[in-house]
PDB file of N, CA and C in Angstrom:
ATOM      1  N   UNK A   1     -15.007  29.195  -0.506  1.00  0.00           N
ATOM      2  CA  UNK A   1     -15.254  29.444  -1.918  1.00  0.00           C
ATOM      3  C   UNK A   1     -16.163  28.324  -2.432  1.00  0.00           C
ATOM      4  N   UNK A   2     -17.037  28.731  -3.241  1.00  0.00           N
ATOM      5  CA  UNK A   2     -18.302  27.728  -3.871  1.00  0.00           C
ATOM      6  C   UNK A   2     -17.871  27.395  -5.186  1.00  0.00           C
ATOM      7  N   UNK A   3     -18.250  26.659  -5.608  1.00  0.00           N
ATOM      8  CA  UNK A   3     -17.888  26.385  -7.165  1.00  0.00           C
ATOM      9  C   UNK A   3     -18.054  27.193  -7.723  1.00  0.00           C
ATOM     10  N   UNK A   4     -19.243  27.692  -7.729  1.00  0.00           N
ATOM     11  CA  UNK A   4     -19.870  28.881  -8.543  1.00  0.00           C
ATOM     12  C   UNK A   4     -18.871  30.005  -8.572  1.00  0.00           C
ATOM     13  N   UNK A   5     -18.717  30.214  -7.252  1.00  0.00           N
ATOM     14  CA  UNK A   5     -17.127  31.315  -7.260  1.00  0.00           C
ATOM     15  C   UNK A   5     -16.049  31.061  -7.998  1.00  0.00           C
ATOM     16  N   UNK A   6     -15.442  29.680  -7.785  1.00  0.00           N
ATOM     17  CA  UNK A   6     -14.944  29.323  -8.520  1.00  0.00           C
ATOM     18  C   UNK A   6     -14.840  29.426 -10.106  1.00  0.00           C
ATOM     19  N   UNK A   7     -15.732  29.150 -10.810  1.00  0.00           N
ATOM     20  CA  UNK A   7     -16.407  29.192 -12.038  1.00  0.00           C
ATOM     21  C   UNK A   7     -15.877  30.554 -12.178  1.00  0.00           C
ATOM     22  N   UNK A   8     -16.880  31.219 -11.813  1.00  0.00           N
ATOM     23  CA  UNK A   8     -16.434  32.872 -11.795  1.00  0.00           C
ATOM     24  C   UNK A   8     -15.178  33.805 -11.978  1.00  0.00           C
ATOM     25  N   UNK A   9     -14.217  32.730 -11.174  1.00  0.00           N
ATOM     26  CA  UNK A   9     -13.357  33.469 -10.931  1.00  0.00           C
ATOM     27  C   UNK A   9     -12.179  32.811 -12.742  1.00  0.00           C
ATOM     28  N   UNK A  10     -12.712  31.375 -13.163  1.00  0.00           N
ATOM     29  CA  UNK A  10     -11.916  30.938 -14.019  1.00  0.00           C
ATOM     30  C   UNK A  10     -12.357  31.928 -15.528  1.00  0.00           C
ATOM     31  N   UNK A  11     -13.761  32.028 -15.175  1.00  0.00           N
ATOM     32  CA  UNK A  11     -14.303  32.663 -16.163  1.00  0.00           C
ATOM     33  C   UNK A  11     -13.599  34.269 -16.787  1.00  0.00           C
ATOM     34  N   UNK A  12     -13.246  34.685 -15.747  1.00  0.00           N
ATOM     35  CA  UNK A  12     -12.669  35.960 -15.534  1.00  0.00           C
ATOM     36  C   UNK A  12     -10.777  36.276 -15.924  1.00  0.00           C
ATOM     37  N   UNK A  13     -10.644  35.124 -16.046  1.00  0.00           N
ATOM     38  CA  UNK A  13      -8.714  34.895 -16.515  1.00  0.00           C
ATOM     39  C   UNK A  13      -8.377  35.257 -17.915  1.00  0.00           C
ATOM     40  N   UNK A  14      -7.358  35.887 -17.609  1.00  0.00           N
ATOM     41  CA  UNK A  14      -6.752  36.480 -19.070  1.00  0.00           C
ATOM     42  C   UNK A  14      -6.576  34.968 -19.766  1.00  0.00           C
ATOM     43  N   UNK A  15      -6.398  35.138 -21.401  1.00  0.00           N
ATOM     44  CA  UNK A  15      -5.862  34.033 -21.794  1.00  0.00           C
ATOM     45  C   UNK A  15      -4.438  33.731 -21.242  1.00  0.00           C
ATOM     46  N   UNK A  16      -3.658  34.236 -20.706  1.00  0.00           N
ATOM     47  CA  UNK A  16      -2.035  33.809 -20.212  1.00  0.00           C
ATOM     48  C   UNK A  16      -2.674  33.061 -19.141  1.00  0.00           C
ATOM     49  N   UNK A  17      -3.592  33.293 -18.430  1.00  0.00           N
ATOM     50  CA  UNK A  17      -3.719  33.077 -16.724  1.00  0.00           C
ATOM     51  C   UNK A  17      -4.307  31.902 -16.728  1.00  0.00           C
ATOM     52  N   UNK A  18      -5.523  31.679 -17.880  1.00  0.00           N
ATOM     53  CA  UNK A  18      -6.313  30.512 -18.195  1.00  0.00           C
ATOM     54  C   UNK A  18      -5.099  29.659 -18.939  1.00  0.00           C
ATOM     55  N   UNK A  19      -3.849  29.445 -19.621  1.00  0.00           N
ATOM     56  CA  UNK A  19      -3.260  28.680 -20.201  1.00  0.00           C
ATOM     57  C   UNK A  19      -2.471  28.028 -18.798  1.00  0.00           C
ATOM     58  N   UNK A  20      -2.120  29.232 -18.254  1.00  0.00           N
ATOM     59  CA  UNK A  20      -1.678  28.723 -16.912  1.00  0.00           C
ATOM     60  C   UNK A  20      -1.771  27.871 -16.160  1.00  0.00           C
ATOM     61  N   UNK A  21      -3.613  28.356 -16.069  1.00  0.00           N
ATOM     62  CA  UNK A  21      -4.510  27.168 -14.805  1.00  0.00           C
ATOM     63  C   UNK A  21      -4.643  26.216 -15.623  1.00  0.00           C
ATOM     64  N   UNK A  22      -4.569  25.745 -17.130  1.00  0.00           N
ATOM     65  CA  UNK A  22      -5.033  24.683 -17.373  1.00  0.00           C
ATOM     66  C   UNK A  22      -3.647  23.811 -16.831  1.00  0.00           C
ATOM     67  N   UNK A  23      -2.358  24.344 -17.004  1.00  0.00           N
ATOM     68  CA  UNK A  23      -1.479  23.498 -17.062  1.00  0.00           C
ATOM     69  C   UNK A  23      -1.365  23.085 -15.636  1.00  0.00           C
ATOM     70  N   UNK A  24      -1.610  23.930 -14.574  1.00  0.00           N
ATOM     71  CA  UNK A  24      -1.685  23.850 -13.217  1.00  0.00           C
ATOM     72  C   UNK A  24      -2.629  22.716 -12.807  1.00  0.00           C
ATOM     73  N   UNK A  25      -4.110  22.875 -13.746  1.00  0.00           N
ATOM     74  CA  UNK A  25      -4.849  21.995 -13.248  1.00  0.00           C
ATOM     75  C   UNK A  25      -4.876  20.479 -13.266  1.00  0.00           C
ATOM     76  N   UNK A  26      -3.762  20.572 -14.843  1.00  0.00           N
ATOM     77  CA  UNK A  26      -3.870  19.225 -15.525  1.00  0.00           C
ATOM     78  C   UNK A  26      -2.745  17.983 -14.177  1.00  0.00           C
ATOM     79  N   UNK A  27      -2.049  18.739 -13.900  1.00  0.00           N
ATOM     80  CA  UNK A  27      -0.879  18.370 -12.948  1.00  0.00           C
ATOM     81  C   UNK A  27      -1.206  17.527 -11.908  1.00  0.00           C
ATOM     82  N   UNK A  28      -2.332  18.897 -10.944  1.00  0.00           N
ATOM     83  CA  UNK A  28      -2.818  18.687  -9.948  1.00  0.00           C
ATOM     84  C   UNK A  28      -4.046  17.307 -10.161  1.00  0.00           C
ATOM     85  N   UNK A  29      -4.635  17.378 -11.414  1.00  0.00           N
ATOM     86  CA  UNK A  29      -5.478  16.404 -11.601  1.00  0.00           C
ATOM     87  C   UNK A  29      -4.628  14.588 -11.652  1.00  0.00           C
ATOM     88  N   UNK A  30      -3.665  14.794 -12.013  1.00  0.00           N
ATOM     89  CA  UNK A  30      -2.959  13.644 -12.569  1.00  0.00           C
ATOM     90  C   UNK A  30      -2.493  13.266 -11.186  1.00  0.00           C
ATOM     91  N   UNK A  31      -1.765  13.808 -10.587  1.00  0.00           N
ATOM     92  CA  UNK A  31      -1.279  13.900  -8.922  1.00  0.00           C
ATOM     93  C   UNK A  31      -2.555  13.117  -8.029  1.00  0.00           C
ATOM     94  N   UNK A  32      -3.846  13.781  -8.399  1.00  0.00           N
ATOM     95  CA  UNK A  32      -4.794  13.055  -7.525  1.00  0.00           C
ATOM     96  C   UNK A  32      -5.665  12.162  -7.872  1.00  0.00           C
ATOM     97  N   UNK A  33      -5.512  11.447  -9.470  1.00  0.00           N
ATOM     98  CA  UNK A  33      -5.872  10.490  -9.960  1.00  0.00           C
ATOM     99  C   UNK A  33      -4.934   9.650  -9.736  1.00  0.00           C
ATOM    100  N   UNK A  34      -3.498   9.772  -9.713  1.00  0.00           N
ATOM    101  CA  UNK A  34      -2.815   8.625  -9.300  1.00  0.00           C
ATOM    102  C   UNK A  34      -2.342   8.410  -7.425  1.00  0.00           C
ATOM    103  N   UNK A  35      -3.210   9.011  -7.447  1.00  0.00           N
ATOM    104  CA  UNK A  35      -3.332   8.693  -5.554  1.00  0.00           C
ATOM    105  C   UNK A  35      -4.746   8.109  -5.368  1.00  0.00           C
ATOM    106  N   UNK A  36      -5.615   7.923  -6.246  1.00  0.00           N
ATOM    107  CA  UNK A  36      -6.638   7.339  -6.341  1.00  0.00           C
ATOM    108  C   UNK A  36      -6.450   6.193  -6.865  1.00  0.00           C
ATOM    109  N   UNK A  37      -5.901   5.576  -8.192  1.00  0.00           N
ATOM    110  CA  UNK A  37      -5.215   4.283  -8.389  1.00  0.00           C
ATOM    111  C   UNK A  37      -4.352   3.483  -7.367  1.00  0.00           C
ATOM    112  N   UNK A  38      -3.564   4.041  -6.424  1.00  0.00           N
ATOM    113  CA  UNK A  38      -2.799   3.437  -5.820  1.00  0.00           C
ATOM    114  C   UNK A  38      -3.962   2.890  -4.614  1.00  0.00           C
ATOM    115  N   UNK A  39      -4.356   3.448  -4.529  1.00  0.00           N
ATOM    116  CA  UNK A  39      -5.399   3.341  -3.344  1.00  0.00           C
ATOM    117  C   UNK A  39      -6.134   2.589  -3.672  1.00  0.00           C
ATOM    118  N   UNK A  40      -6.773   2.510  -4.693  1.00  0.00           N
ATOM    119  CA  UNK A  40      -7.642   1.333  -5.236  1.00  0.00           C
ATOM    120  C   UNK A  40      -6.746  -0.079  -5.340  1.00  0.00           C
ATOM    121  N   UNK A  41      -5.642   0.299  -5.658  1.00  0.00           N
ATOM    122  CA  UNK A  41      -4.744  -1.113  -5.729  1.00  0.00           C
ATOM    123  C   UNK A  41      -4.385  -1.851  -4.473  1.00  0.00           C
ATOM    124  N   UNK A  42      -4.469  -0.770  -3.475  1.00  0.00           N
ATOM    125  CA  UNK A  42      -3.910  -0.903  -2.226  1.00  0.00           C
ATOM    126  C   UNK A  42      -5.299  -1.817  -1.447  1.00  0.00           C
ATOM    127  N   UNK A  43      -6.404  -1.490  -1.994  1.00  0.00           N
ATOM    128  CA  UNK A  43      -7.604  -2.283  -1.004  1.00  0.00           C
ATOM    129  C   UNK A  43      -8.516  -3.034  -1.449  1.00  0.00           C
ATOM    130  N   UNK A  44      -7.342  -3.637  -3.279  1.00  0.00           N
ATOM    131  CA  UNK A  44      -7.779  -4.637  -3.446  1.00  0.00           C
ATOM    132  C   UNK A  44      -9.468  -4.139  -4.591  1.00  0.00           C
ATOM    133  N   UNK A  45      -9.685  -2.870  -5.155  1.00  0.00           N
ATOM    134  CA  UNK A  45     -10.943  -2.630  -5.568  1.00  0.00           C
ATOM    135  C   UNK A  45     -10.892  -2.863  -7.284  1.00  0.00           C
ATOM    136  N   UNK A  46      -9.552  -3.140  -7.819  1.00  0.00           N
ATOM    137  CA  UNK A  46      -8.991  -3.518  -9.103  1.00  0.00           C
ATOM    138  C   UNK A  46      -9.068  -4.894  -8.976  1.00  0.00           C
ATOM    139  N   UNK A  47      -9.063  -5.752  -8.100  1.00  0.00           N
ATOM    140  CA  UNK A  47      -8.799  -6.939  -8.249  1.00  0.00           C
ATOM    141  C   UNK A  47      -9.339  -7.916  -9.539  1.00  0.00           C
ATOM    142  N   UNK A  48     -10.938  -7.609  -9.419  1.00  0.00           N
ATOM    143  CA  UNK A  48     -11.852  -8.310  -9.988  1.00  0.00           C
ATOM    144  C   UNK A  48     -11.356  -8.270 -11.503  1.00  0.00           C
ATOM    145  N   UNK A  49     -11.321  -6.989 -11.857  1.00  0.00           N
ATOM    146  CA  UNK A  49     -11.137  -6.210 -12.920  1.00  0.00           C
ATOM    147  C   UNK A  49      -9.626  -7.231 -13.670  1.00  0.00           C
ATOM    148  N   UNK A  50      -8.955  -7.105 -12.765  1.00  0.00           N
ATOM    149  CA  UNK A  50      -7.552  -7.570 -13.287  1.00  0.00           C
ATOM    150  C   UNK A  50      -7.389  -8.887 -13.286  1.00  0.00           C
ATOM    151  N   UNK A  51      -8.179  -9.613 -12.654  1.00  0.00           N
ATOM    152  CA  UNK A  51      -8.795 -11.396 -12.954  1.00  0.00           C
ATOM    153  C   UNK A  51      -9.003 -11.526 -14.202  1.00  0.00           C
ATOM    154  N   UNK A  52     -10.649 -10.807 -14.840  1.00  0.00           N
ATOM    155  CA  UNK A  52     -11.378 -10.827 -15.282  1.00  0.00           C
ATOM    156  C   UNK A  52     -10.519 -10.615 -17.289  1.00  0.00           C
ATOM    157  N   UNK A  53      -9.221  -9.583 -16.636  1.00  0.00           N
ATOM    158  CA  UNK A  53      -8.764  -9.462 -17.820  1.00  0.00           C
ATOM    159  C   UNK A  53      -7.489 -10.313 -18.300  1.00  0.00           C
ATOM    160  N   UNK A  54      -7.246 -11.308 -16.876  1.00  0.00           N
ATOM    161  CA  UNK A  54      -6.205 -12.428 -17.038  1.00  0.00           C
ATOM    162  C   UNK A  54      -6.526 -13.135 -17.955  1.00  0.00           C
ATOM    163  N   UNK A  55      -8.187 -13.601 -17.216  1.00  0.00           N
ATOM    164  CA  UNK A  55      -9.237 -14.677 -17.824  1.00  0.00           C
ATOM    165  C   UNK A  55      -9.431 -14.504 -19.174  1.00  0.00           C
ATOM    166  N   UNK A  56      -9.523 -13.502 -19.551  1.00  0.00           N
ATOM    167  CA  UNK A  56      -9.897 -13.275 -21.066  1.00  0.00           C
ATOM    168  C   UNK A  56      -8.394 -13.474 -22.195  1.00  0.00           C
ATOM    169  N   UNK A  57      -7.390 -12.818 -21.466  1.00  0.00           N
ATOM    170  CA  UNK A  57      -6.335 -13.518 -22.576  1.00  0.00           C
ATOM    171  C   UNK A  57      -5.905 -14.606 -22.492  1.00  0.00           C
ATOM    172  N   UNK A  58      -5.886 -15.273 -21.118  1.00  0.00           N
ATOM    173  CA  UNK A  58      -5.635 -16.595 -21.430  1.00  0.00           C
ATOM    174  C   UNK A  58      -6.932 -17.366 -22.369  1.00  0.00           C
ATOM    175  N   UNK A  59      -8.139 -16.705 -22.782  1.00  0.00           N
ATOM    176  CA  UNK A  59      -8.716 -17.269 -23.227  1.00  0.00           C
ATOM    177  C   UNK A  59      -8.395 -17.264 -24.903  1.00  0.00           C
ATOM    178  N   UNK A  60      -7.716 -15.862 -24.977  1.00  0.00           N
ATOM    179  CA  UNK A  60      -7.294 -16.218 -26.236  1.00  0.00           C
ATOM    180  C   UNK A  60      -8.163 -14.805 -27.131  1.00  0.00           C
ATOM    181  N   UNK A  61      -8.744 -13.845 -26.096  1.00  0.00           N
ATOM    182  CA  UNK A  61      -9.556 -12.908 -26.495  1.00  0.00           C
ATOM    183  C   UNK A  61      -9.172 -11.693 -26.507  1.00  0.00           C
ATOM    184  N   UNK A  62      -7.454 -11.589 -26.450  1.00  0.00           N
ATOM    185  CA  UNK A  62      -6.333 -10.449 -26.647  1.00  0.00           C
ATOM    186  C   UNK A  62      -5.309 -10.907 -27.308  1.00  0.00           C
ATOM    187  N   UNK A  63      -4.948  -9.585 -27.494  1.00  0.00           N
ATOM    188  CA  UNK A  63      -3.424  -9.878 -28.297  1.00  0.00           C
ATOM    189  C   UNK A  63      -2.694  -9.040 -27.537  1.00  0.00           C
ATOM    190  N   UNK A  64      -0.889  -9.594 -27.804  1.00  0.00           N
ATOM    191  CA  UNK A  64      -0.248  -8.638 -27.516  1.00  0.00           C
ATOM    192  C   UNK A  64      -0.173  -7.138 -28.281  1.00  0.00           C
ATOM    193  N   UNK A  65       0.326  -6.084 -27.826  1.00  0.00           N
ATOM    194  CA  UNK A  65       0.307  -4.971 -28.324  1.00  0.00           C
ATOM    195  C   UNK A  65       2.044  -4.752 -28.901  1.00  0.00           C
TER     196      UNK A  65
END
């Protein structure tokens, strides 16, 4: 299946079927964004990032929330 098929085929959903897939999709999206975070945490590709934002409140350039 091609995207385009794809496309096609979302294009084509009743509104029940499209409320459906969104909720289906939103799931599946969250599921493989947080297997993408862990993974990034896991090899170290956050690191910089999470220095960078130590550095800044200890500088005094955050607040707590």
């Amino acid at each position: 299946m091609t995207l385009s098929d794809l496309e096609n085929a979302v294009v084509g959903l009743s509104p029940d079927e499209l409320q459906r897939f969104r909720a289906w999709f939103i799931q599946f999206d969250t599921v493989v964004w947080d297997r993408q975070i862990e993974s990034d945490l896991q090899t170290g590709k956050l690191d910089a990032l999470a220095d960078a934002a130590l550095k800044s409140h200890q500088e005094g350039k955050s607040q707590e929330l």
